[in-house]
Protein backbone atom coordinates (compact mmCIF):
# COMPACT_ATOMS: atom_id res chain seq x y z
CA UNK A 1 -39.30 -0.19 15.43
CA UNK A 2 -41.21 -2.04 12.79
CA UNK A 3 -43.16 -0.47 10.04
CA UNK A 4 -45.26 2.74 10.47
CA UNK A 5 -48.69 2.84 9.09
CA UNK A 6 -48.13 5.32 6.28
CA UNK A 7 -45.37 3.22 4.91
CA UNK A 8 -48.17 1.24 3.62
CA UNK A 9 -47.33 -3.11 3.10
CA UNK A 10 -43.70 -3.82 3.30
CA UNK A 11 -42.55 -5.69 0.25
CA UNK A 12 -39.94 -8.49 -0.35
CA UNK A 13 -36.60 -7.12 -2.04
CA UNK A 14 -36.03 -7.77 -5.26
CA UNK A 15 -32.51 -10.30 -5.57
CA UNK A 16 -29.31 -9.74 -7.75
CA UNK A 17 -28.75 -13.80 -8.26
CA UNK A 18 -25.75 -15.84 -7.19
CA UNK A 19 -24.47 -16.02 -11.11
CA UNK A 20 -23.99 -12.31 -11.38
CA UNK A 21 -22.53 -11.81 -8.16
CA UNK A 22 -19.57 -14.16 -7.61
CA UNK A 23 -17.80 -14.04 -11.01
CA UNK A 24 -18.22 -10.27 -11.35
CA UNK A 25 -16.99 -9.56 -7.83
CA UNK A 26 -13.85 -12.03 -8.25
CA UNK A 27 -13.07 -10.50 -11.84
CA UNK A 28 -13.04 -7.01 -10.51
CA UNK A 29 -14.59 -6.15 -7.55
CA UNK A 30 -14.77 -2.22 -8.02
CA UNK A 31 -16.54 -2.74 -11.52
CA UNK A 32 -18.65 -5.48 -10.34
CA UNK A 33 -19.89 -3.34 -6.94
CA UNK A 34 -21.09 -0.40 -8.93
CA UNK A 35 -22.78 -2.25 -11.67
CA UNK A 36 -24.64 -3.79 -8.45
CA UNK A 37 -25.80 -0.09 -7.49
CA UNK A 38 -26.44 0.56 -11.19
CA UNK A 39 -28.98 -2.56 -11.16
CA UNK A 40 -30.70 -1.41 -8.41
CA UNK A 41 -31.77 2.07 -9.82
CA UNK A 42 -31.70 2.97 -6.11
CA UNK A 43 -34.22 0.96 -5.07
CA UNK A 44 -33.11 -1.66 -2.03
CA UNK A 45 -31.92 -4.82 -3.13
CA UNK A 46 -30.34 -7.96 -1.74
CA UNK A 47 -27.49 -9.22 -2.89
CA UNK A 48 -27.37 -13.60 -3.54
CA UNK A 49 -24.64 -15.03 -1.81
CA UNK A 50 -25.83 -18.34 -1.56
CA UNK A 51 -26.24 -18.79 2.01
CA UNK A 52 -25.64 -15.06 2.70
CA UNK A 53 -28.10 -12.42 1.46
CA UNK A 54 -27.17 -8.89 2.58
CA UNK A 55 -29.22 -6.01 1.47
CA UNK A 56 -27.75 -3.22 -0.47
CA UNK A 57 -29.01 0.34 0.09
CA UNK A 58 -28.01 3.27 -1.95
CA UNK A 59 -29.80 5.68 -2.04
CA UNK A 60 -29.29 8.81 -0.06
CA UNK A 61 -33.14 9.34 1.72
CA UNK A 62 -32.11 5.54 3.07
CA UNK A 63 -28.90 6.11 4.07
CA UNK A 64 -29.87 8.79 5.98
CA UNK A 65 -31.98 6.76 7.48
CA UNK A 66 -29.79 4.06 8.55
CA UNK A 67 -26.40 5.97 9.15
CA UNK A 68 -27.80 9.05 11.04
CA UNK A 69 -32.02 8.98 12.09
CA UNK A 70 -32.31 4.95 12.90
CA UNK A 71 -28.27 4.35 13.61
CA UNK A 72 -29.67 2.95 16.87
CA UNK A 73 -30.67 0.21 14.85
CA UNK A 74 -28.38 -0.37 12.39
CA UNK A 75 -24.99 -1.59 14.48
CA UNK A 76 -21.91 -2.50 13.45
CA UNK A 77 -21.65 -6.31 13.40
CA UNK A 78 -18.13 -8.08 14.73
CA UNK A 79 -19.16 -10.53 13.40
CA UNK A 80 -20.14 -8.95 9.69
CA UNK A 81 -19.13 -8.68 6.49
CA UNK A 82 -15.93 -6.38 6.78
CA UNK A 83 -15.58 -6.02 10.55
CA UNK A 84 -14.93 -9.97 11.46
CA UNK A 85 -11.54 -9.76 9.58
CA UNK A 86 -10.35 -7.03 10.67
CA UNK A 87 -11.08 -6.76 14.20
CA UNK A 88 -8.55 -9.43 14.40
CA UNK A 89 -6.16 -6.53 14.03
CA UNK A 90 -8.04 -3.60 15.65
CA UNK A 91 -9.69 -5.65 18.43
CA UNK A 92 -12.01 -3.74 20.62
CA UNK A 93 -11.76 -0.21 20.45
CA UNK A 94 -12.25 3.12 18.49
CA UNK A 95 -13.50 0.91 15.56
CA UNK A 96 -16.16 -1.52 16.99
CA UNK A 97 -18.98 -0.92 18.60
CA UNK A 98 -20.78 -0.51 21.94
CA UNK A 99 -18.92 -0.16 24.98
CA UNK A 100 -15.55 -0.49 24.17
CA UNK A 101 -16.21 2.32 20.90
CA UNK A 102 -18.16 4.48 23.26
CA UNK A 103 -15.16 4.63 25.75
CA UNK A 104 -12.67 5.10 22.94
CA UNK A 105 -14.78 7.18 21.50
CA UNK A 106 -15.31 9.84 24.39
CA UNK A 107 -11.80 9.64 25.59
CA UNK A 108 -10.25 10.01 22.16
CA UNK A 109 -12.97 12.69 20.53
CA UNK A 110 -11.37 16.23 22.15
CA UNK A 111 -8.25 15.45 20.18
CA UNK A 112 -9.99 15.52 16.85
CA UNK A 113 -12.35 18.19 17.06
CA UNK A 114 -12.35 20.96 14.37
CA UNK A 115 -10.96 23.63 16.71
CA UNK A 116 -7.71 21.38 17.76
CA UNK A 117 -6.96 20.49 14.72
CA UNK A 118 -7.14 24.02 13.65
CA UNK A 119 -4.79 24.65 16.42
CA UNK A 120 -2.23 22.49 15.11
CA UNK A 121 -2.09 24.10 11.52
CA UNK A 122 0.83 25.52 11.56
CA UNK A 123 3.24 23.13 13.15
CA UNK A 124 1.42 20.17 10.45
CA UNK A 125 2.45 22.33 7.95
CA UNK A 126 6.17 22.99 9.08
CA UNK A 127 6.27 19.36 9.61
CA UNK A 128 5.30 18.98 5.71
CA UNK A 129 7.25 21.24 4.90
CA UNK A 130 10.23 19.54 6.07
CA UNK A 131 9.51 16.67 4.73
CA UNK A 132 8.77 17.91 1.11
CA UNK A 133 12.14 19.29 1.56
CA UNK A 134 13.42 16.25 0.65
CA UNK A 135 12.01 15.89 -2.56
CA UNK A 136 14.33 18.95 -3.85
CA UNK A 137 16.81 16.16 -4.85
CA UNK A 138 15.08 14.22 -7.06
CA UNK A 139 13.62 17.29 -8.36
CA UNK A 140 17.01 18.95 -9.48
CA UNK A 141 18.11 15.75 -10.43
CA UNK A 142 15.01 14.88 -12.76
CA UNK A 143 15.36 11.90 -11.16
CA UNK A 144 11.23 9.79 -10.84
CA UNK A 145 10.01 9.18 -7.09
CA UNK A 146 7.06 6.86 -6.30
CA UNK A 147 4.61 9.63 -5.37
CA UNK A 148 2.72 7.05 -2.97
CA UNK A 149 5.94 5.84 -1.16
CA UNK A 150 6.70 9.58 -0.58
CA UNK A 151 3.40 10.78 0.89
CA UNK A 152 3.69 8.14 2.83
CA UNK A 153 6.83 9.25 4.43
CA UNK A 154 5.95 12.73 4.21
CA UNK A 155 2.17 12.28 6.05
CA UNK A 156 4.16 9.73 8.79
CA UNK A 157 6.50 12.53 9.68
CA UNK A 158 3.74 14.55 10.12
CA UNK A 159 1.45 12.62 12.22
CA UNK A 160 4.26 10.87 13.84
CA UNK A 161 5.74 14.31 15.01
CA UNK A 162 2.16 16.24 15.83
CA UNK A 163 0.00 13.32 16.82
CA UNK A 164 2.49 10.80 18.43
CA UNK A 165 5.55 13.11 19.77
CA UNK A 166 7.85 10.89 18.43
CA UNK A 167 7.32 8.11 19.64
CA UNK A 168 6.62 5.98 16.95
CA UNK A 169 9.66 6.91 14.63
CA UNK A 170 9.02 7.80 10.67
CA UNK A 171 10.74 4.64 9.78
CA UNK A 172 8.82 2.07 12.31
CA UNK A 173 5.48 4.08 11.44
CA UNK A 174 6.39 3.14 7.65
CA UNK A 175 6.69 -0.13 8.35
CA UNK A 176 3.65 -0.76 10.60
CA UNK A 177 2.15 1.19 7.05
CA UNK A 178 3.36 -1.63 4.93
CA UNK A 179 2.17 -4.34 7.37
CA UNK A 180 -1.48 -2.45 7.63
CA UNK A 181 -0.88 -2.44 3.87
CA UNK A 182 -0.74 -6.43 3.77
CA UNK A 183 -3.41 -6.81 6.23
CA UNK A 184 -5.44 -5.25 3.60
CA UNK A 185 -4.68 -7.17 1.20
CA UNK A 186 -4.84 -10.28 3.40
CA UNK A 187 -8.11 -10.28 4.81
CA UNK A 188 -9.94 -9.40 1.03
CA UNK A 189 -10.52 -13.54 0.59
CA UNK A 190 -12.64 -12.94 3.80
CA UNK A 191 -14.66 -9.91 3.09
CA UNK A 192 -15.45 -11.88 -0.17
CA UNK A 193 -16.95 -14.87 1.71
CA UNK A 194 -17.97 -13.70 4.54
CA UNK A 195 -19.58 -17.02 5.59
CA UNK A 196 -16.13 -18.61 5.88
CA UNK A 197 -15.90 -19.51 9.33
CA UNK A 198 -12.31 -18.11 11.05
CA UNK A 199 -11.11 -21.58 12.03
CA UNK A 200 -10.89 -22.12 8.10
CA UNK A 201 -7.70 -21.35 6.65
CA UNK A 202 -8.02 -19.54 3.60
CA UNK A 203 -5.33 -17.50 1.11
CA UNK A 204 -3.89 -14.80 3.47
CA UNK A 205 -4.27 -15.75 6.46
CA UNK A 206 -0.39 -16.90 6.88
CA UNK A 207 0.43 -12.76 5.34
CA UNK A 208 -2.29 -11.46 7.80
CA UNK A 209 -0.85 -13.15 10.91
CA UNK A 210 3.29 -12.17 9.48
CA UNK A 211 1.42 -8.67 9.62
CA UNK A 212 -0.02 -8.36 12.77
CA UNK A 213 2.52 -9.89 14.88
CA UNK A 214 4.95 -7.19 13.60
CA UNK A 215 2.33 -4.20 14.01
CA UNK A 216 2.64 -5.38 17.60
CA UNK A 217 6.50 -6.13 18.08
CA UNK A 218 6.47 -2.23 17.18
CA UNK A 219 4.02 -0.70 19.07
CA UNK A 220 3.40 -2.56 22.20
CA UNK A 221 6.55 -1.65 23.61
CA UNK A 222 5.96 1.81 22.76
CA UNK A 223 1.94 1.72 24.57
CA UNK A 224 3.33 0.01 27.53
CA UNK A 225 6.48 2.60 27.90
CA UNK A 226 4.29 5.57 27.87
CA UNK A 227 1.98 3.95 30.78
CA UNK A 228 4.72 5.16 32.76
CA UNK A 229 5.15 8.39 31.74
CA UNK A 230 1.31 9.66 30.42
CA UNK A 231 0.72 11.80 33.43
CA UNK A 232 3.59 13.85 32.73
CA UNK A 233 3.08 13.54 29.04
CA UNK A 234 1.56 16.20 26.76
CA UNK A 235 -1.30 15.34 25.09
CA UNK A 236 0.05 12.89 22.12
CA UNK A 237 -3.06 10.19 21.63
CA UNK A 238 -1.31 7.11 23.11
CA UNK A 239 -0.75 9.04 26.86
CA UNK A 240 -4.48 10.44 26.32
CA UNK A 241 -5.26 6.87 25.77
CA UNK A 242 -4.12 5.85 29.20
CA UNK A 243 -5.10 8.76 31.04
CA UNK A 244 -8.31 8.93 29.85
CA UNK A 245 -11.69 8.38 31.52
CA UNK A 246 -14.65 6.06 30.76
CA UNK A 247 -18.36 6.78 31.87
CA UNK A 248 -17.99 5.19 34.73
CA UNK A 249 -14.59 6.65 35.91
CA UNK A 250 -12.71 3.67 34.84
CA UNK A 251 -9.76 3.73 32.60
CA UNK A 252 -8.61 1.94 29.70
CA UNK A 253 -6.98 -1.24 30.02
CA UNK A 254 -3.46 -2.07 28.37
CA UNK A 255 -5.70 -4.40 25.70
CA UNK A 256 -7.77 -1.29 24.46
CA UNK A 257 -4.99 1.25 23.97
CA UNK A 258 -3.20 -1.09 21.96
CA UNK A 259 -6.18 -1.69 20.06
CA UNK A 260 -6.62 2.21 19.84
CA UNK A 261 -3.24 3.15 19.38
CA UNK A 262 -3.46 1.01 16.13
CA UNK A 263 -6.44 2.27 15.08
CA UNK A 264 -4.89 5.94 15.13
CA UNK A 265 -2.04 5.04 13.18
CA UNK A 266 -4.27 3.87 10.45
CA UNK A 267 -6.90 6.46 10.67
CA UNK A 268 -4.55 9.29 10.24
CA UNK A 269 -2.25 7.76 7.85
CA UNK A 270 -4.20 5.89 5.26
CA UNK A 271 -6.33 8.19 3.86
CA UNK A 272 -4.71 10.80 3.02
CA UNK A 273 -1.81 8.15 1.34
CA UNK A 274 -3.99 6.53 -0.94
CA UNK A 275 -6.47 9.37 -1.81
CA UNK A 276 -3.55 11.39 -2.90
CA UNK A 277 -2.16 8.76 -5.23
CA UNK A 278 -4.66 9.06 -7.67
CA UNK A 279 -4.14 12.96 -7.61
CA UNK A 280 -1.50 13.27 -9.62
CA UNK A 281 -2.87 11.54 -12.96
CA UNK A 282 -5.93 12.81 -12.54
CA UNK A 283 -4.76 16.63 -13.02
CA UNK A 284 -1.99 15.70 -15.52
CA UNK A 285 -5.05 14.35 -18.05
CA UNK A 286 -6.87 17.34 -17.65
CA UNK A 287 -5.03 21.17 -18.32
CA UNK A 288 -7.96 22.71 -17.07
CA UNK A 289 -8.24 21.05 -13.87
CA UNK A 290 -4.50 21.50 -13.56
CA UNK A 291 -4.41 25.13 -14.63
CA UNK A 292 -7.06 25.78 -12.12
CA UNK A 293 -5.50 24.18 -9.63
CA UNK A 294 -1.64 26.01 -9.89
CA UNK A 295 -3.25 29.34 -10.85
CA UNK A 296 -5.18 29.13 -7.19
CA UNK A 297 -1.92 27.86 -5.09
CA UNK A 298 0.09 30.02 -6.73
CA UNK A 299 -2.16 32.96 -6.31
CA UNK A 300 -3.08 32.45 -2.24
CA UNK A 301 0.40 31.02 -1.46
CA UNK A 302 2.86 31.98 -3.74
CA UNK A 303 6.55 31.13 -2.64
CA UNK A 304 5.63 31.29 1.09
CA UNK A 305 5.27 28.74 2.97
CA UNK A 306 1.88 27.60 3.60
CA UNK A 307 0.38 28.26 6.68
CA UNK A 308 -3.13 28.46 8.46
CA UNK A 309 -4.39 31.74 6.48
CA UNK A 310 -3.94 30.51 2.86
CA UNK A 311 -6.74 27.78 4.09
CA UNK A 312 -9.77 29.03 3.96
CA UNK A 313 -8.80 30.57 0.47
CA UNK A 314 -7.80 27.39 -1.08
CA UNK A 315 -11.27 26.70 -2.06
CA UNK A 316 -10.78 25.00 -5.03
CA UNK A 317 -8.17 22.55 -3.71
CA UNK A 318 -10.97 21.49 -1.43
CA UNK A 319 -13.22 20.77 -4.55
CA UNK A 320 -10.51 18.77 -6.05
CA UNK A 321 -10.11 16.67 -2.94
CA UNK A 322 -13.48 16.20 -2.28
CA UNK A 323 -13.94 14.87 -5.66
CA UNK A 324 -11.02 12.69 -5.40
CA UNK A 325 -13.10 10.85 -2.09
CA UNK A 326 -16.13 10.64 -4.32
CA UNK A 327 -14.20 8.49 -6.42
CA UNK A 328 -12.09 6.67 -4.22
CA UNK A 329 -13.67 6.86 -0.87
CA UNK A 330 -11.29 5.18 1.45
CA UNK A 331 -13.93 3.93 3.52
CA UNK A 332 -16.12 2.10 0.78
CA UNK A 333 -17.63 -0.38 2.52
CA UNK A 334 -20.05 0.22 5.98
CA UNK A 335 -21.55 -3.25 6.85
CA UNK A 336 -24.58 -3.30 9.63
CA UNK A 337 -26.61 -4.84 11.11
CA UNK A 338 -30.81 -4.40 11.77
CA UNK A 339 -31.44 -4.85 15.89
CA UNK A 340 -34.53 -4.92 14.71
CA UNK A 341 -37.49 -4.98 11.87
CA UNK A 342 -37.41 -2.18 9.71
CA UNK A 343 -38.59 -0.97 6.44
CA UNK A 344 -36.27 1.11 4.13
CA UNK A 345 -37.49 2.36 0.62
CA UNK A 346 -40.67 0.16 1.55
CA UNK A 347 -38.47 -2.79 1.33
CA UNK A 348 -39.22 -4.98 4.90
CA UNK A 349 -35.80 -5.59 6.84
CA UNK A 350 -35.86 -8.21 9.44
CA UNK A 351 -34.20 -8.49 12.87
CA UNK A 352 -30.66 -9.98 12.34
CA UNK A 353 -29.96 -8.53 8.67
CA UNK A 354 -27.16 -7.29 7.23
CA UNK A 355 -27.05 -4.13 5.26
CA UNK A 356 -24.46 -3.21 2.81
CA UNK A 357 -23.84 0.56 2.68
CA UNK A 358 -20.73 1.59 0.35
CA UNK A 359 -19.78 5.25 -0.63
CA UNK A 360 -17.85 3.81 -3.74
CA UNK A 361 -21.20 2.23 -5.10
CA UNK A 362 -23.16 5.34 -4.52
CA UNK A 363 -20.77 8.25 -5.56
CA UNK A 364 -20.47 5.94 -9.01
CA UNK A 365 -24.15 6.08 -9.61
CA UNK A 366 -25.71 7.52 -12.90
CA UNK A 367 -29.01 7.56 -10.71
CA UNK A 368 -27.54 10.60 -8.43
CA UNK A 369 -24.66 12.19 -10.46
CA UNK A 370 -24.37 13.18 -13.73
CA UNK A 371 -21.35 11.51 -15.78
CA UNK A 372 -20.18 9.67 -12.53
CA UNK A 373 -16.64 8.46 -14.44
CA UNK A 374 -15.80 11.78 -15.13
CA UNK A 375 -13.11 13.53 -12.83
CA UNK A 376 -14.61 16.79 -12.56
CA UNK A 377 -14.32 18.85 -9.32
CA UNK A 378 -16.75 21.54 -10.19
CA UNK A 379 -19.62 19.11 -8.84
CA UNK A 380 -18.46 20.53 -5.14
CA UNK A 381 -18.91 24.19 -6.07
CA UNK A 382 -21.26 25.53 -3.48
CA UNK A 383 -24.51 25.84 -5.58
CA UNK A 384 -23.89 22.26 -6.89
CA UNK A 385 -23.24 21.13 -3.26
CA UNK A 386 -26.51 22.67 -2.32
CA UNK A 387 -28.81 21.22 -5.20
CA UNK A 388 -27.97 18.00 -3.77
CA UNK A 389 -28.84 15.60 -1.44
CA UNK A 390 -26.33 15.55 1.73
CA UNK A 391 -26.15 11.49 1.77
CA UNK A 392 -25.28 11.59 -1.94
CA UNK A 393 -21.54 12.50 -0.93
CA UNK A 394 -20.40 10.78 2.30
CA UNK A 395 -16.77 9.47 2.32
CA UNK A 396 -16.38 9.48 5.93
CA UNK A 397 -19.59 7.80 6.69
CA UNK A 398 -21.72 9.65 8.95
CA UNK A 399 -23.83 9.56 12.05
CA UNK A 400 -22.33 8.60 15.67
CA UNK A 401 -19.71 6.35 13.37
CA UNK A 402 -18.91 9.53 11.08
CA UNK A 403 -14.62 9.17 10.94
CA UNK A 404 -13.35 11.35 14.08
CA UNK A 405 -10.04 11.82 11.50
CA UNK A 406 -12.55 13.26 8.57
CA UNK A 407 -11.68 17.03 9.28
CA UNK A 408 -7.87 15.78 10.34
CA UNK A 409 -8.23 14.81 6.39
CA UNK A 410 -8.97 18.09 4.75
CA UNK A 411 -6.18 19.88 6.69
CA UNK A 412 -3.52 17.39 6.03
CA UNK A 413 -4.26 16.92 2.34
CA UNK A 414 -4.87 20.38 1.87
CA UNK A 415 -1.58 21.58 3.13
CA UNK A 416 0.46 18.50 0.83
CA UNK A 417 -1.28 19.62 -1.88
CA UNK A 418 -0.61 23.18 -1.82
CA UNK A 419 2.88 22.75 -0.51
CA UNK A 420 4.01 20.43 -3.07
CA UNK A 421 2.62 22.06 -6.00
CA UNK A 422 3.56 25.87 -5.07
CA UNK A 423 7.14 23.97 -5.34
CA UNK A 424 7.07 21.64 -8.48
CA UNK A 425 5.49 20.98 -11.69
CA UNK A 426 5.76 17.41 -12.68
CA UNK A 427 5.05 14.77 -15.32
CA UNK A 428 3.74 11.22 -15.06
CA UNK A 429 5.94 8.64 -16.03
CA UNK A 430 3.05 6.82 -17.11
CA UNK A 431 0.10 9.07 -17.84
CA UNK A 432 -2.33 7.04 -16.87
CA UNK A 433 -5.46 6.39 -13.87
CA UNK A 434 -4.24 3.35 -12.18
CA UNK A 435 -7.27 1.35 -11.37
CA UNK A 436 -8.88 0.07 -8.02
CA UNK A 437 -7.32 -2.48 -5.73
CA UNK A 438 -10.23 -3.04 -3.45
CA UNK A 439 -9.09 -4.29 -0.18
CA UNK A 440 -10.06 -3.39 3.42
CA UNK A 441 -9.31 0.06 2.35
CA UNK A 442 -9.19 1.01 -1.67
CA UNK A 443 -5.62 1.36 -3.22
CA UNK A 444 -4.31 2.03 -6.28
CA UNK A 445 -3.75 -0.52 -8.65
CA UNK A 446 -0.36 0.28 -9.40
CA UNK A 447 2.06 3.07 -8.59
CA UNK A 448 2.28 6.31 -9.71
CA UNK A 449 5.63 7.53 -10.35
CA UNK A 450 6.39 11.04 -12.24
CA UNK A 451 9.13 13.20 -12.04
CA UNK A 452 9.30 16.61 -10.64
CA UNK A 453 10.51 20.41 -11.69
CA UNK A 454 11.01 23.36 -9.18
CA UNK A 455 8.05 25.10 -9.96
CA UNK A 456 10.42 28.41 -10.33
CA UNK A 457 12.90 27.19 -13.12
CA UNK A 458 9.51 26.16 -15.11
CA UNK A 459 8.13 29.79 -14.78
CA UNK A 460 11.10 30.44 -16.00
């Protein structure tokens, strides 16, 4: 798989050095990652760790190239930048690679296509609805709720109830959120020197362990119950975990649907929690966003509940959303590795490398989007959606890796949205963005707390 003729002489990468790296990535790791991207002008670059030099590709012919047309060759690594860490929690499974991801993979798949989840619309967003119900109190009491802490118990519900029948209760599915939370957190040290062997203790590995070991005091009981029952089960994903099938006719062992199970929990929990959070501000500091927004909910949904026909006409709560992941892409960091030689952007990549693919670095680049700080949803009407490249915009990764939650996502988020705000108005308590908290997954910086109005007494 080496070089082609036409690609002419493969050169050497130019090198962001060691001095500009380090400090910048320690001071703030959001602002330092993007000014990397910014430095590069799109061109492939490697990035000076000292003894670690991955290469960073950003622009969206190459990471076509290495996400979707060569993702042969570029595999994730266990033992890579992001995925050693973390696969202490997740283990082999859904979110690894080769055998154990393909058999996840194929067995998990027919729950997430488009045409289930479209099947579940309705009784996601009577399961939302009930849970927004909740937030009537505070609202007629003007009293301020911590908007993350409440999707997160409204999206658990959810999930819990559509995804897990209830087996996983809301308040054991928060938890296992607040230890997934930590873990996080935890492992960030690690994903910032990645050359730190495990056996090295570092900050967070004491938090990281506390984590972990509760994740599984609340789950594994719960995975090893439903062994007995999965046969007679519906199709929640922990009993399709165990009756599913591998390649070979096999089936999962008790090791891989705990692995799994945890994976699911996070998948379709986490992003739609933090994306969310930085919603609310976002609209508050701009009317017209904001007026655009109610004037469309208010118009398709009015004081109905929403259900699977106001969808499809809630096009510009989709724009909104999809600008919210090009600014905080949950998944903003897609390590690989190169099987073998290569040559990207003309740049030569050997056998054994690691490229660094991040949607944050890429969605924040002046070289492919016009005023990249700006909050400005209009960039996903159609015709702009068109004029661009498709790898310009890719939250969810893409190729055999693409998210299997991405269009789980859209629905769930959609249906918060529009079934919060046809309800309330609100006001920030503090009107500003918080900033990034870059950890395994981005998070907000701080919380967002505002206070809401019944959306009628306002008209009013």
């Amino acid at each position: 798989m080496g070089p082609t003729a036409t690609e002419g002489r493969p050169r050497r990468a130019e090198s962001i050095p060691l001095r500009h790296v380090l400090p910048n990535l320690v001071r703030d790791p959001a602002r330092a990652l993007v000014e990397f991207g910014e430095r590069s002008r799109g061109e492939v670059v490697r990035l000076n760790f000292g003894s670690f030099r991955p290469y960073l590709v950003t622009r969206p012919e190459h990471l076509q190239q290495v996400l979707r047309e060569k993702s042969g060759n570029y595999v994730r690594a266990g033992d890579g930048l992001q995925w050693r860490p973390l696969q202490r929690l997740f283990g082999q499974g859904i979110l690894s690679d080769g055998e154990p991801w393909s058999n996840s993979r194929q067995v998990l798949q027919p729950l997430f296509t488009a045409r289930r989840i479209d099947g579940l619309v309705d009784r996601l967003a009577e399961a939302i609805e009930d849970a927004v119900d909740e937030l009537d109190g505070p609202a007629r009491a003007g009293r301020p709720v911590d908007m993350g802490a409440e999707q997160a118990r409204i999206v658990c519900s959810a999930i819990m109830r559509v995804f897990f029948a209830d087996k996983i209760s809301v308040p054991d599915a928060l938890r296992i959120m607040e230890a997934q939370d930590a873990v996080a957190w935890s492992v960030m040290p690690r994903i910032l020197v990645p050359w730190a062997p495990l056996a090295v203790p570092m900050p967070g590995d004491r938090a990281f362990r506390r984590a972990v070991k509760l994740i599984d005091e609340l789950l594994l009981p719960i995975v090893r119950a439903s062994k007995e029952t999965a046969e007679s089960d519906g199709d929640d994903i922990i009993a399709t975990l165990w009756r599913g099938r591998t390649p070979d006719g096999g089936r999962l062992d008790e090791h891989q649907v705990r692995n799994d199970t945890v994976s699911m929990v996070a998948t379709t929990t986490e992003t739609t929690i933090s994306v969310l959070t930085w919603l609310w501000p976002h609209i508050e500091r701009d009317p017209v966003v904001a007026e655009r927004l109610y004037e469309e909910i208010d118009r398709v949904v009015g004081g109905a509940p929403v259900r699977r026909e106001h969808l499809r006409e809630l096009r510009y709560t989709r724009q909104v959303l999809e600008e919210l992941l090009r600014l905080y892409p949950i998944g903003w960091l897609f390590p690989r590795r190169a099987a073998e030689e290569d040559v990207i952007g003309g740049v030569r990549i050997p056998a054994g490398a690691t490229i660094v693919v991040s949607p944050l670095i890429t969605h924040r680049m002046s070289t492919f989007w016009d005023r990249p700080e700006v909050f400005d949803p209009d960039r996903f009407a159609p015709e702009q959606v068109r004029a661009r490249h498709r790898w310009a915009h890719f939250p969810f990764g893409g190729g055999p890796h693409q998210c299997i939650g991405m269009h789980l996502f859209y629905l769930e988020a959609t249906l918060i949205v529009a079934t919060v705000l046809s309800r309330y108005r609100f006001r920030l308590q503090r009107p500003t963005v918080p900033g990034i908290k870059v950890a395994a997954a981005l998070r907000p910086l701080d919380p967002v707390e505002l206070t809401l109005r019944p959306a009628a007494s306002v008209a009013a």
